[in-house]
N, C-alpha and C. Protein backbone atom coordinates (compact mmCIF):
# COMPACT_ATOMS: atom_id res chain seq x y z
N UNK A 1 -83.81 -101.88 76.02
CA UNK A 1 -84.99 -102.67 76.29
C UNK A 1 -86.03 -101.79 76.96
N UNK A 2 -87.32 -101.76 76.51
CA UNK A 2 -87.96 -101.01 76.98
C UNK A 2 -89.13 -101.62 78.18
N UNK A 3 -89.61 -101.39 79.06
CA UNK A 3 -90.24 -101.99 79.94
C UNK A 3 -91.20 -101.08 80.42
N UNK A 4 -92.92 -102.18 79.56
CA UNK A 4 -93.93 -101.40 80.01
C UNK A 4 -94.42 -102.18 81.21
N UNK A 5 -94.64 -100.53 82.02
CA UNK A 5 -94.94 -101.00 83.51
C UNK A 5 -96.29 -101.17 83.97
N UNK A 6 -97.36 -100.87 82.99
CA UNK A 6 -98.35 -101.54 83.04
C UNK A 6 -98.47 -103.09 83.21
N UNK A 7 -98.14 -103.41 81.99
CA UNK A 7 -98.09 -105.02 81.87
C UNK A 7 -97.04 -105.59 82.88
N UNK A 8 -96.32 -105.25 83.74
CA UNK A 8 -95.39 -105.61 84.91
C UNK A 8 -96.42 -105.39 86.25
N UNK A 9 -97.15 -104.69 86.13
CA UNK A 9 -97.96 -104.28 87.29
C UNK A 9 -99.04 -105.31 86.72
N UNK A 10 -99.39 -105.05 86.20
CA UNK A 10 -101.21 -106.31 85.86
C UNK A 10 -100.43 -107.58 86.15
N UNK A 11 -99.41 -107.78 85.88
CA UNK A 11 -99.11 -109.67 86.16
C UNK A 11 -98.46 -109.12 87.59
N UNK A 12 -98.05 -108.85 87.86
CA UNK A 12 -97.30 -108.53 89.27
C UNK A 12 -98.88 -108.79 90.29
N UNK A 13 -99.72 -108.06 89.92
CA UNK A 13 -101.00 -108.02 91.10
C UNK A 13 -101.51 -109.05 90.99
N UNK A 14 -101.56 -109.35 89.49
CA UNK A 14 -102.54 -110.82 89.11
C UNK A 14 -101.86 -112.13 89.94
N UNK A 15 -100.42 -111.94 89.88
CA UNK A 15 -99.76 -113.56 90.55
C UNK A 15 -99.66 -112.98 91.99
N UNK A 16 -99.74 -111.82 92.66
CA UNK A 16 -99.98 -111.88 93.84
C UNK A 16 -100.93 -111.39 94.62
N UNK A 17 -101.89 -111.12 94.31
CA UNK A 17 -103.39 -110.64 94.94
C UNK A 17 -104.70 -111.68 94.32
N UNK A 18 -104.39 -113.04 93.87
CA UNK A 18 -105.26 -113.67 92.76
C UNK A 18 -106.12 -113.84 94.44
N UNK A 19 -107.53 -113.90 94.14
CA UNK A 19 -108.17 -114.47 94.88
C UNK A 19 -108.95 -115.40 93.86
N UNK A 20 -109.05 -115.64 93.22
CA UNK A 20 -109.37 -116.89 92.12
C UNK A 20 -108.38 -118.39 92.22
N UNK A 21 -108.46 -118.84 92.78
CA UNK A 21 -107.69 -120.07 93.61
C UNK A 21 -107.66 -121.01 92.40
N UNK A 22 -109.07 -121.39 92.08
CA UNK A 22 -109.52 -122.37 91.29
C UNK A 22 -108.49 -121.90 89.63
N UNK A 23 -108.88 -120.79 89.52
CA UNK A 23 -107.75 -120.68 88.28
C UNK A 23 -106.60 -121.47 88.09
N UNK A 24 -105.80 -121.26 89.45
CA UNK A 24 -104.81 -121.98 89.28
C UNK A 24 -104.52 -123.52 89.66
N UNK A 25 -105.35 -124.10 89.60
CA UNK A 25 -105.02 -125.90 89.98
C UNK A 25 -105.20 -126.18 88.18
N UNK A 26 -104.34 -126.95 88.56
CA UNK A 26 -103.89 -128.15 87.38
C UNK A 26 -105.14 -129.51 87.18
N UNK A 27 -105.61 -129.84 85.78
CA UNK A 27 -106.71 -130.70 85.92
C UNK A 27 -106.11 -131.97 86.43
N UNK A 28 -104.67 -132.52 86.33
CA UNK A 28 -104.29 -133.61 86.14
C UNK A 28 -103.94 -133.87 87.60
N UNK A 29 -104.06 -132.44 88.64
CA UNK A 29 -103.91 -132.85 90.21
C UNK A 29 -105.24 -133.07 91.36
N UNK A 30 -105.20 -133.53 91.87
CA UNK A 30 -106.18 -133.55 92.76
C UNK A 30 -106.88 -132.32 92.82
N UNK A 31 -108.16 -132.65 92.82
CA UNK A 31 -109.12 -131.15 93.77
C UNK A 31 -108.65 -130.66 94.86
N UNK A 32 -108.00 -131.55 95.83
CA UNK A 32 -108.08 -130.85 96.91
C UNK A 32 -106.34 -130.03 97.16
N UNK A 33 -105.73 -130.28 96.27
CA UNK A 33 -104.18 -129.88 96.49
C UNK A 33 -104.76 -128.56 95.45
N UNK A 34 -103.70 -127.81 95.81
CA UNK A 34 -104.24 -126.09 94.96
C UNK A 34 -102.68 -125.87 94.96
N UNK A 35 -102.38 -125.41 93.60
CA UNK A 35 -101.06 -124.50 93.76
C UNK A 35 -100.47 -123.42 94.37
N UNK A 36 -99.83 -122.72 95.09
CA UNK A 36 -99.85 -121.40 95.79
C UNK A 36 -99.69 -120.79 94.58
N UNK A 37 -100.75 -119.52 95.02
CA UNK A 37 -100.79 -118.42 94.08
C UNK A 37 -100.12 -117.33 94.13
N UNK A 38 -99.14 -117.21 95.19
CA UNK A 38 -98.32 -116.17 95.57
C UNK A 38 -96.60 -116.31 94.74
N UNK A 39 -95.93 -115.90 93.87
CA UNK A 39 -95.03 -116.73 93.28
C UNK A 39 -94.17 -116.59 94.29
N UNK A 40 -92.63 -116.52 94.06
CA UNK A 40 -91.96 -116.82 94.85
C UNK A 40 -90.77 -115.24 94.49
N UNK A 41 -90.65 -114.14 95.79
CA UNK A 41 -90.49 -113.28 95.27
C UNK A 41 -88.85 -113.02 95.86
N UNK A 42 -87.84 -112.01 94.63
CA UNK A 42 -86.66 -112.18 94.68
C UNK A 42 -86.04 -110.86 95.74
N UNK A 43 -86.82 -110.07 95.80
CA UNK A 43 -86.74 -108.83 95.99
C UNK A 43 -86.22 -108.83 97.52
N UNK A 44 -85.46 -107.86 98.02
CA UNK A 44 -84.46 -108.04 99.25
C UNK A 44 -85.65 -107.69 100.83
N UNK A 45 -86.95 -106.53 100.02
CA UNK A 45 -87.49 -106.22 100.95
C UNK A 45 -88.90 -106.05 100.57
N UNK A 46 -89.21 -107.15 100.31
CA UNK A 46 -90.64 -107.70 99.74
C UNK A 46 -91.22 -107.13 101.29
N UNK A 47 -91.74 -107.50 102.03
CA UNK A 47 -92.59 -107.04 102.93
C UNK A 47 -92.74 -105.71 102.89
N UNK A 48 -92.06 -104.70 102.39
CA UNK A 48 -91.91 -103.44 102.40
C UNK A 48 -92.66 -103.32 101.11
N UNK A 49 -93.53 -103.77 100.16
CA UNK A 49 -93.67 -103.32 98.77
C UNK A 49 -95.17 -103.20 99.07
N UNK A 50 -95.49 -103.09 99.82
CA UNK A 50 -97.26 -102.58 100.21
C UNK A 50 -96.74 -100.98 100.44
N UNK A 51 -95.33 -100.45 100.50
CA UNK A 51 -95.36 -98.95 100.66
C UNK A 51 -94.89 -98.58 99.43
N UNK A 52 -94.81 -99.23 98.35
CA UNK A 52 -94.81 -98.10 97.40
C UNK A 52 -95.96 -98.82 96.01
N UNK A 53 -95.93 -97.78 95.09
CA UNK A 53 -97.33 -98.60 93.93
C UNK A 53 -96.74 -100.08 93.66
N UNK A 54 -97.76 -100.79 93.30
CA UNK A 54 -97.54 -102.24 92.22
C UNK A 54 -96.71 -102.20 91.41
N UNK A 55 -97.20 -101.43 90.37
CA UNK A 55 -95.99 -101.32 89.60
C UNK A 55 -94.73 -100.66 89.59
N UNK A 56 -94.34 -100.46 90.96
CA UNK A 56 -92.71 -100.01 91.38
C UNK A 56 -92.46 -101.44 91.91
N UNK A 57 -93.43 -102.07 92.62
CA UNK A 57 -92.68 -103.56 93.78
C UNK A 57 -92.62 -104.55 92.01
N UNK A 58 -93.63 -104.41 91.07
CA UNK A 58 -93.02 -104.88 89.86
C UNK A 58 -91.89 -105.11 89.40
N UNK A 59 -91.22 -103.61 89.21
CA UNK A 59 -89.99 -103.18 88.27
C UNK A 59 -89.18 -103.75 89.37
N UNK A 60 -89.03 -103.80 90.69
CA UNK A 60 -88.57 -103.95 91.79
C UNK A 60 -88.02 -105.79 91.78
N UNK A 61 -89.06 -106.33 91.76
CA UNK A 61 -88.83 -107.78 91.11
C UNK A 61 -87.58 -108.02 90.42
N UNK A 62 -88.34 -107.43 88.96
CA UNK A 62 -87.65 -107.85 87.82
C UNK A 62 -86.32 -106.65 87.83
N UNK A 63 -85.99 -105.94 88.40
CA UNK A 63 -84.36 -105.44 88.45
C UNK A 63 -84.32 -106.18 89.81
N UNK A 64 -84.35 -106.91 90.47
CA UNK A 64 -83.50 -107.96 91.62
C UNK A 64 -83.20 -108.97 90.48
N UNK A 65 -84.24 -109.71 89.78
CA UNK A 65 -83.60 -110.69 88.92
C UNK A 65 -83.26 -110.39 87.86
N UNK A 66 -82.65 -109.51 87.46
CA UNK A 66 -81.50 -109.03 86.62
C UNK A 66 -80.32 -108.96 87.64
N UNK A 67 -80.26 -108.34 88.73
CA UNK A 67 -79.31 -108.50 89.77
C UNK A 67 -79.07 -109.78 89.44
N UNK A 68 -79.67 -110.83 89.74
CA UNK A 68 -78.98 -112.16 90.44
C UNK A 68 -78.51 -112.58 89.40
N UNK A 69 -78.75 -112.25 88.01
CA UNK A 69 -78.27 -112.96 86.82
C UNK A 69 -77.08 -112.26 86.51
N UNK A 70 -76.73 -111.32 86.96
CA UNK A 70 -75.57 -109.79 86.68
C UNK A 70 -75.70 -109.40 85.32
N UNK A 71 -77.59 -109.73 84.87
CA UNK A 71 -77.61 -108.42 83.67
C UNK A 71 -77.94 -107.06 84.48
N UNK A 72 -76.67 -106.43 84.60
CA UNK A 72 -76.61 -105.21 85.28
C UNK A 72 -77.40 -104.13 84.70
N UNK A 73 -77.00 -104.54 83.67
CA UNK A 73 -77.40 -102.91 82.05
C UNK A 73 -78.90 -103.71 82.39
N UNK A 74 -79.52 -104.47 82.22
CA UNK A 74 -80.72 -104.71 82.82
C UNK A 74 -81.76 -103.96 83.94
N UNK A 75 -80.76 -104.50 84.63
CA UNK A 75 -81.19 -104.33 86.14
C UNK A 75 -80.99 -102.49 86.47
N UNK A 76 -80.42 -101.57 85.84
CA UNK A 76 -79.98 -99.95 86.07
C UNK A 76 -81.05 -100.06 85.20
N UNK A 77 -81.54 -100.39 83.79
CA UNK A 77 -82.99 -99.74 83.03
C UNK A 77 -83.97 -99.84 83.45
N UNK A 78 -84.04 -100.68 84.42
CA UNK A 78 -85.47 -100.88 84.84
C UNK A 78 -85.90 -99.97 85.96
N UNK A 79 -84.28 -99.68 87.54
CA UNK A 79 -84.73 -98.76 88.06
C UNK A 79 -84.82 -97.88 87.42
N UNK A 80 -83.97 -97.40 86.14
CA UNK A 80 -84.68 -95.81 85.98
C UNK A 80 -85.64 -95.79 85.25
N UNK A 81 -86.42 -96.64 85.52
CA UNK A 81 -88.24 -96.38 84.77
C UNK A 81 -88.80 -96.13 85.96
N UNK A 82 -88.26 -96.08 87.26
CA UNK A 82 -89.34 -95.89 88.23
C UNK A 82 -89.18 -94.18 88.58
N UNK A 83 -90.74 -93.98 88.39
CA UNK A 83 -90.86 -92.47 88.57
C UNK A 83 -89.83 -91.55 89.84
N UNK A 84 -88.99 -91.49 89.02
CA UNK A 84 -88.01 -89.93 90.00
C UNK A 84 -88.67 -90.11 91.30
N UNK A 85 -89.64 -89.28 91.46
CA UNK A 85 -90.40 -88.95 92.97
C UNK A 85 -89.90 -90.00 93.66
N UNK A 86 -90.03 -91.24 93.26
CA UNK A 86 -89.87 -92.81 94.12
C UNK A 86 -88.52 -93.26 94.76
N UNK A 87 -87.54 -92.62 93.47
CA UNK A 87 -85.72 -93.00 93.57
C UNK A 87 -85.32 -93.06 95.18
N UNK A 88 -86.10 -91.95 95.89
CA UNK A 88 -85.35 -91.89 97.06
C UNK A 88 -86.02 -92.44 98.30
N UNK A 89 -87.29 -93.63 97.58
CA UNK A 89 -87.89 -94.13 98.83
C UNK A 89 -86.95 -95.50 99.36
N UNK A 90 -86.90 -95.99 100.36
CA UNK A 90 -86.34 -96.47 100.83
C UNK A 90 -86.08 -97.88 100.82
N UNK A 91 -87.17 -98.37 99.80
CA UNK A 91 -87.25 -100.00 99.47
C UNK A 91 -86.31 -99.74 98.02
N UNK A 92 -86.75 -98.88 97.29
CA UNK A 92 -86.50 -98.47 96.22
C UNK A 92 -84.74 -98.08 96.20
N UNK A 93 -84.70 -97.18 96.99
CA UNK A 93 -82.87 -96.99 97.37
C UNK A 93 -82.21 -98.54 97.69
N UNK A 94 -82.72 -99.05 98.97
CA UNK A 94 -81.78 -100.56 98.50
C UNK A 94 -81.79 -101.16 97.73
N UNK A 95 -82.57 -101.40 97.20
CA UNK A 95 -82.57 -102.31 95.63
C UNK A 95 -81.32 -101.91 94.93
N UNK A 96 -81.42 -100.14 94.50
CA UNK A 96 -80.60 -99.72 93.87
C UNK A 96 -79.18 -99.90 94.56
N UNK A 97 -79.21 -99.64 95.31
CA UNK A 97 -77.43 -99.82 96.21
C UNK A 97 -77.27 -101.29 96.67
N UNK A 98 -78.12 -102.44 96.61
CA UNK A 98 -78.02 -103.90 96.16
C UNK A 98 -77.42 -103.94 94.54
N UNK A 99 -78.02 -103.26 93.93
CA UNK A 99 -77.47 -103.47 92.56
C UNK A 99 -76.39 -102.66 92.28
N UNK A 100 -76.00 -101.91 92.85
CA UNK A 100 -74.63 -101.37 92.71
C UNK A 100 -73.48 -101.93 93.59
N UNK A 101 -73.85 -102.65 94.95
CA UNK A 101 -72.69 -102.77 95.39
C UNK A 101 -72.41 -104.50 95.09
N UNK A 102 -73.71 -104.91 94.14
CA UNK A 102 -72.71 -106.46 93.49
C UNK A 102 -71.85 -105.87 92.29
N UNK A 103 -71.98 -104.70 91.53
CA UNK A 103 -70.74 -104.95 90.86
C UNK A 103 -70.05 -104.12 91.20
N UNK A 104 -69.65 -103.84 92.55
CA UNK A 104 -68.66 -103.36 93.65
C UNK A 104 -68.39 -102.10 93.03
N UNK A 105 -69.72 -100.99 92.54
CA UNK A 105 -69.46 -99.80 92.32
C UNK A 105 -69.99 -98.79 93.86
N UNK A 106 -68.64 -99.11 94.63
CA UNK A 106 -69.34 -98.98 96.12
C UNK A 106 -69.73 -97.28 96.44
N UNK A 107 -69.09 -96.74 95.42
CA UNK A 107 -69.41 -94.99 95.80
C UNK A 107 -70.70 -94.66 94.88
N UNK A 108 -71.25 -95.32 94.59
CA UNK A 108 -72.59 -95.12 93.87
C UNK A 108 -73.43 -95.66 94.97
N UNK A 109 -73.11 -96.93 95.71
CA UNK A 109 -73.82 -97.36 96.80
C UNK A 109 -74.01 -96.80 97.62
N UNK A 110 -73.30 -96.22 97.97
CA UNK A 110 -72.91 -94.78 99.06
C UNK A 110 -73.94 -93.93 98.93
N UNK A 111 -73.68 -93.37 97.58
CA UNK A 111 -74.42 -92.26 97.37
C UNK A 111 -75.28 -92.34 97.40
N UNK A 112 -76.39 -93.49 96.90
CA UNK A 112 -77.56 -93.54 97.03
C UNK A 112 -78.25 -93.65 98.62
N UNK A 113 -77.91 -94.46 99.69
CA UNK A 113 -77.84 -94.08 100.20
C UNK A 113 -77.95 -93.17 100.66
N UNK A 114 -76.92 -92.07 100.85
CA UNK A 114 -76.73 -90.91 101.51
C UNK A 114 -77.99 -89.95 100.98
N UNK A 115 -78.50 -90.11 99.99
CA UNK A 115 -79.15 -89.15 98.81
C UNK A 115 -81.14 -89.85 99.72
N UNK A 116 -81.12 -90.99 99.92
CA UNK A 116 -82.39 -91.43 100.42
C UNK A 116 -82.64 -90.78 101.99
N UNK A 117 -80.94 -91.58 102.97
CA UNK A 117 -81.62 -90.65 104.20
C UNK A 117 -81.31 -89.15 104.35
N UNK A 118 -81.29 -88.30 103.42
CA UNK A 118 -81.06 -87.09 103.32
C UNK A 118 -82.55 -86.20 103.12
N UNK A 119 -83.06 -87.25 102.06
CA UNK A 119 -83.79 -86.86 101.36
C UNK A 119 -85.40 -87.14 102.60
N UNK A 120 -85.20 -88.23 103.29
CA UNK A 120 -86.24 -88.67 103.88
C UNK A 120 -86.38 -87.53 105.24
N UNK A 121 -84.93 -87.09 105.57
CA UNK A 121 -84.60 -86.22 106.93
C UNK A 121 -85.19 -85.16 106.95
N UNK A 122 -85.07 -84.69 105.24
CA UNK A 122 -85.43 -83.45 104.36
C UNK A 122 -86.97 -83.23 104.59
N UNK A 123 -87.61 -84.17 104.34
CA UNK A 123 -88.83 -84.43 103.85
C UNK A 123 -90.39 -84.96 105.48
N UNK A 124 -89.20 -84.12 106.72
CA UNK A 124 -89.98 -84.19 107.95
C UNK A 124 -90.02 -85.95 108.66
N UNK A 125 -89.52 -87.07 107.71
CA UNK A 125 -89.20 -88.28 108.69
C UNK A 125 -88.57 -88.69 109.51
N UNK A 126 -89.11 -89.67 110.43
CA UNK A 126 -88.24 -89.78 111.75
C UNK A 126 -87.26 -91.11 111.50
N UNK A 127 -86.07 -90.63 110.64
CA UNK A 127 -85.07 -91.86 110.78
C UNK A 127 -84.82 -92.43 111.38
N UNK A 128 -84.57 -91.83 112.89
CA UNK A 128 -83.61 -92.41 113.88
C UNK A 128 -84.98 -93.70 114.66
N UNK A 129 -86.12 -94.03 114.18
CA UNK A 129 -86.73 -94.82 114.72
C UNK A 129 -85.97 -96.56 114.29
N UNK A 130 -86.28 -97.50 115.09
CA UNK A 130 -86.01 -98.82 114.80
C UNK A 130 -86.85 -98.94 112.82
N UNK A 131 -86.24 -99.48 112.25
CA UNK A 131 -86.61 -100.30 111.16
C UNK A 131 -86.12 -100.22 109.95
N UNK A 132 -86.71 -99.30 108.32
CA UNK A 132 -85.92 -99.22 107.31
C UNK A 132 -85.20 -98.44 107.10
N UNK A 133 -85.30 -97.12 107.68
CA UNK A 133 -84.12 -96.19 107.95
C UNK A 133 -82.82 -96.74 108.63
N UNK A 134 -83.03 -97.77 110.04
CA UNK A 134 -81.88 -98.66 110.59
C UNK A 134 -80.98 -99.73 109.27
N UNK A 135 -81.54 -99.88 108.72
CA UNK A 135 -80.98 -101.11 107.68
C UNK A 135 -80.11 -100.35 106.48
N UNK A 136 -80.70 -98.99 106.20
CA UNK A 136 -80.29 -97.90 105.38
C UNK A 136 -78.96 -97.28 106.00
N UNK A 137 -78.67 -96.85 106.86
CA UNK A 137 -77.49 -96.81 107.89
C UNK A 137 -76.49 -97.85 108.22
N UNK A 138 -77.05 -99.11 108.07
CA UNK A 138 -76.10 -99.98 108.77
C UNK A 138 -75.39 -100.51 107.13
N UNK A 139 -76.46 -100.07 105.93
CA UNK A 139 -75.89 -100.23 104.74
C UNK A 139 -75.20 -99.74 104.38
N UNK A 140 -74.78 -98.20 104.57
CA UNK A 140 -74.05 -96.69 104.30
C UNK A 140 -73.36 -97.37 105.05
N UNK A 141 -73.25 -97.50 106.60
CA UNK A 141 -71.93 -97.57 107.23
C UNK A 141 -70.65 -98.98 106.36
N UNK A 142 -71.65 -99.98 106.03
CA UNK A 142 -71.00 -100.83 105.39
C UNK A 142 -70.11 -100.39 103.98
N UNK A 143 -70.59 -99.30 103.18
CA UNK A 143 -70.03 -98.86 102.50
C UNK A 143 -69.08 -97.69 102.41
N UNK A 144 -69.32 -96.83 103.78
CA UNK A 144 -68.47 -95.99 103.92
C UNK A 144 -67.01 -96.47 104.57
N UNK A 145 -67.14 -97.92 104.65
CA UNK A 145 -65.92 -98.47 105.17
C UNK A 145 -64.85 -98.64 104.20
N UNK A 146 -65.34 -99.12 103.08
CA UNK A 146 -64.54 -99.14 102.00
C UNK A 146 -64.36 -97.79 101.02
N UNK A 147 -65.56 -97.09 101.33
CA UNK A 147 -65.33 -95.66 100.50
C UNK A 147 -64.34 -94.56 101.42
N UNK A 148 -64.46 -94.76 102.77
CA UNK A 148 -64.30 -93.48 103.32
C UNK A 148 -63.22 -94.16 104.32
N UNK A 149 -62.97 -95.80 104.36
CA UNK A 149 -61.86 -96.19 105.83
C UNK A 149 -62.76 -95.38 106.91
N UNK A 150 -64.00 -95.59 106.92
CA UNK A 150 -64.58 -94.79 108.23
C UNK A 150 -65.63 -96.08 108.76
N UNK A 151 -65.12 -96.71 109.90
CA UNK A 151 -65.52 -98.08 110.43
C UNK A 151 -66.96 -96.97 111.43
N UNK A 152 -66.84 -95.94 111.68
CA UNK A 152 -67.85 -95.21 112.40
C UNK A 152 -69.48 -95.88 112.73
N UNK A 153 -69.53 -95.23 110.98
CA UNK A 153 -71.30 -95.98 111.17
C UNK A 153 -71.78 -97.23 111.44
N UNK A 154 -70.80 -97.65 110.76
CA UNK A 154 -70.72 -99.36 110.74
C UNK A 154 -71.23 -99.84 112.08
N UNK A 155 -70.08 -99.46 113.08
CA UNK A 155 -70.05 -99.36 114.11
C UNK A 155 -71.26 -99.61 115.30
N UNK A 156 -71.95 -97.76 114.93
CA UNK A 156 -72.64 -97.17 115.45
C UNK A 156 -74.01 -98.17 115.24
N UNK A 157 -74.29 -98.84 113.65
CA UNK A 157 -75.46 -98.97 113.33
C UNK A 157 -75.74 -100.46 114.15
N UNK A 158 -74.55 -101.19 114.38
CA UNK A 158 -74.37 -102.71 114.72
C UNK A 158 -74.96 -102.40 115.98
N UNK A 159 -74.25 -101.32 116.78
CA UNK A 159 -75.10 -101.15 118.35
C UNK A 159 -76.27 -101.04 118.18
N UNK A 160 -76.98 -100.32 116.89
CA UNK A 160 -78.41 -99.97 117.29
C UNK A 160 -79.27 -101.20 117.14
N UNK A 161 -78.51 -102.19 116.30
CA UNK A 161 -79.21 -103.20 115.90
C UNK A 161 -79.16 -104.21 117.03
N UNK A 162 -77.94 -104.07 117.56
CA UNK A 162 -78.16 -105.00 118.85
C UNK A 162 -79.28 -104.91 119.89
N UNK A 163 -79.42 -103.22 120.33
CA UNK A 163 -80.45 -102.99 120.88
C UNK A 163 -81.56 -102.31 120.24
N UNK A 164 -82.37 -102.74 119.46
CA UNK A 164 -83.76 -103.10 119.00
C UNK A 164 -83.67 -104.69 118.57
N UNK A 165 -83.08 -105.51 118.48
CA UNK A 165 -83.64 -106.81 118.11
C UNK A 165 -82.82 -107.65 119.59
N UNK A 166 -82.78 -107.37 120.66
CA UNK A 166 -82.59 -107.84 121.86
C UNK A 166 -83.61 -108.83 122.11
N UNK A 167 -84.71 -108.38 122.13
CA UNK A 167 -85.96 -109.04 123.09
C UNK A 167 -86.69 -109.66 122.10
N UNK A 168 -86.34 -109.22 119.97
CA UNK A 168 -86.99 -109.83 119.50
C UNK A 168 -86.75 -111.27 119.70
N UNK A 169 -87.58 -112.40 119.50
CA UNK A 169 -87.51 -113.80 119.19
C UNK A 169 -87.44 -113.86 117.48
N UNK A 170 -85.70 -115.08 117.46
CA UNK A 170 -85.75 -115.31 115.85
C UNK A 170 -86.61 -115.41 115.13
N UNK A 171 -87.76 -116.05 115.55
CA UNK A 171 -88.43 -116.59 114.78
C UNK A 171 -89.52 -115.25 114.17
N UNK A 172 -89.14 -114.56 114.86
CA UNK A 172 -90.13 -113.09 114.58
C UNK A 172 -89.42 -112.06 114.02
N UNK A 173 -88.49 -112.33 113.53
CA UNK A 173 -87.85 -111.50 112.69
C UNK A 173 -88.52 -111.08 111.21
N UNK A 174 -88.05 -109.61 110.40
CA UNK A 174 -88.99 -109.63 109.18
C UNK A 174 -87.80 -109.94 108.20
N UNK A 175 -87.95 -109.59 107.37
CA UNK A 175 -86.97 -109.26 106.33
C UNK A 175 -85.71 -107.98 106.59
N UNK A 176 -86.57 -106.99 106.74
CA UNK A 176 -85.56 -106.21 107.40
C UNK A 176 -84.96 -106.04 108.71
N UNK A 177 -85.46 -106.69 109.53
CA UNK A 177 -84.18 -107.28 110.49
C UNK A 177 -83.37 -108.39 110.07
N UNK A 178 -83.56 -109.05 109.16
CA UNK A 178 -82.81 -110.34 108.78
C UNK A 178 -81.38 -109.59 107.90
């Protein structure tokens, strides 16, 4: 199946950047009720998709809902349409190790992983700060439990999470603390 990422990106921006409101109401509803124009998105770390192009938080979409349906062979063609350079950004890596560790191919989960904060460490970023690097770690550690019997990171990452979301209030949580 081939997937042009143009046309994934033009409807991707169009259903979520519409500032044309009126487009979307229905004649048969009231004027004053308006449909939300924002659809309803599947993706694990939607708040995070203002850091990479449109048409990656696109493909990003539509391989989560291939995830949830377990068209897997789906959901692997679509990440690898996203430009190389991207594989090892960090919204982009969980997706992929979301979609590998539902069909419990956990040393691919691993790897990816390992291959993003390697790559990000590589590349002059400061991992060890609170946020998507923390969630990336506490994901590896989850998988190195079953790949490696090494409860370590796991461990390690649960403390860090305890202390950075201490003082947060639930209700202020993002996605990636959730």
């Amino acid at each position: 199946m081939e997937t042009n990422t143009s046309d994934l990106s033009n409807n991707f921006q169009r259903l979520t950047h519409s500032d044309d409101r009126s487009a979307h109401t229905n004649t048969l509803e009231p004027q004053h009720l308006q449909r939300p124009t924002i659809p309803h998105l599947y993706g694990s770390l939607t708040s995070q998709y203002d850091t990479v192009p449109v048409s990656v938080a696109a493909l990003l979409e539509q391989a989560s809902l291939y995830c949830r349906v377990r068209a897997f062979a789906r959901c692997h063609s679509t990440l690898h349409v996203i430009d190389p350079d991207l594989t090892q950004h960090p919204v982009v890596a969980y997706e992929t190790f979301l979609a590998y560790w539902a069909q419990w191919r956990l040393a691919d989960s691993a790897t990816v992983l390992e291959d993003a904060l390697s790559s990000a460490q590589q590349s002059g970023k400061n991992t060890e700060t609170y946020g998507i690097y923390t969630l990336l770690r506490i994901a590896l550690g989850r998988a190195e439990i079953f790949t490696k019997g090494d409860f370590t990171k796991a461990r390690d990452g649960m403390r860090e999470v305890r202390r950075w979301l201490r003082d947060v209030p639930l209700d202020m949580y993002t996605d990636v603390q959730v």
